[in-house]
C-alpha atoms as a PDB file:
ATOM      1  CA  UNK A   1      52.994 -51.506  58.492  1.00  0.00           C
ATOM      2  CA  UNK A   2      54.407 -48.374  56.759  1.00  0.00           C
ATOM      3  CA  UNK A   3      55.909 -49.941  52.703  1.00  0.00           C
ATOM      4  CA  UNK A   4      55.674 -52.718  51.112  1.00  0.00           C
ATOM      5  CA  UNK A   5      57.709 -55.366  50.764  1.00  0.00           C
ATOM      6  CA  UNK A   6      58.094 -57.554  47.921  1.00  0.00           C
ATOM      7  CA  UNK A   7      59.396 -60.806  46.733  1.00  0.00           C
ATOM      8  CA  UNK A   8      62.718 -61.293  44.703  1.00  0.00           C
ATOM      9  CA  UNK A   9      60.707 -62.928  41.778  1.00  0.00           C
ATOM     10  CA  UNK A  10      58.240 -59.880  41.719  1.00  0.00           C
ATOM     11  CA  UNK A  11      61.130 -57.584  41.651  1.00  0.00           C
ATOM     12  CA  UNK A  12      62.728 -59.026  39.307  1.00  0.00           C
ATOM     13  CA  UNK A  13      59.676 -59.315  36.543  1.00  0.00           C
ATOM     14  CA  UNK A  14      59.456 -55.345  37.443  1.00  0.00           C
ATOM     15  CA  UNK A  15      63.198 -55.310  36.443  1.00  0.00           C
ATOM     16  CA  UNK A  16      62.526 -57.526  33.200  1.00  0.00           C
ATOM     17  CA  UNK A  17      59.779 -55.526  32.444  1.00  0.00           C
ATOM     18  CA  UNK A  18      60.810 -51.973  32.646  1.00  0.00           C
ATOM     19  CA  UNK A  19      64.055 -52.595  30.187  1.00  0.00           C
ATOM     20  CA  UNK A  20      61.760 -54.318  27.942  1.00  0.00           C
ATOM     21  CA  UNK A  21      60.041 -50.926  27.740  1.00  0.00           C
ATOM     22  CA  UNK A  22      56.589 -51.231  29.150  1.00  0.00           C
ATOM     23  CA  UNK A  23      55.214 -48.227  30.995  1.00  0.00           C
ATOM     24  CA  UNK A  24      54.847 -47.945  34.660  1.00  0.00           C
ATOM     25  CA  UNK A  25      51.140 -47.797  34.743  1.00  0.00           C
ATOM     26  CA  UNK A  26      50.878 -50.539  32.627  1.00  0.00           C
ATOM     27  CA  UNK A  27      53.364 -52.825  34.582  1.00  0.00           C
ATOM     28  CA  UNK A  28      51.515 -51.819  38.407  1.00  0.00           C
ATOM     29  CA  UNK A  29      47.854 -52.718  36.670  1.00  0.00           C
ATOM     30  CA  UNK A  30      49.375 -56.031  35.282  1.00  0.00           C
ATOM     31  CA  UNK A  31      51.033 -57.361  38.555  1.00  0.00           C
ATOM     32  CA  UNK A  32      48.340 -55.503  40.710  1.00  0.00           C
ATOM     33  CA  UNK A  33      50.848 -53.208  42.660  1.00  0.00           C
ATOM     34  CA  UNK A  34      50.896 -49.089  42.846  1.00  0.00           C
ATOM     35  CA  UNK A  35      52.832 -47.374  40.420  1.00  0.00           C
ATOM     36  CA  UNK A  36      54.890 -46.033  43.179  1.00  0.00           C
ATOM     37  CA  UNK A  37      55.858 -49.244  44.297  1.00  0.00           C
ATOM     38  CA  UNK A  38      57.092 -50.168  40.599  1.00  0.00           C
ATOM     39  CA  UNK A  39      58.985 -46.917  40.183  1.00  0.00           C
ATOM     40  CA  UNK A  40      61.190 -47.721  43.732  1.00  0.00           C
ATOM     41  CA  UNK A  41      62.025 -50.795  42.199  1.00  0.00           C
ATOM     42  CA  UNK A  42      62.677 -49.300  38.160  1.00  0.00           C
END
């Protein structure tokens, strides 16, 4: 399966996260998720 495909609730903490001003890096090792995942979704 080429992507990944994630759930409205994890999107949305990457959402909530992001304008509160954490990093990237920091947000992917906390939710366990690649950083390029989290930046698609930022």
């Amino acid at each position: 399966m080429k992507g990944v495909i994630i759930e409205l609730d994890m999107y949305s903490e990457i959402r909530t996260r992001y304008a509160n001003g954490e990093s990237i890096r920091y947000i992917a090792v906390s939710l366990g998720i690649a950083r390029q995942t989290v930046k698609k979704y930022c």
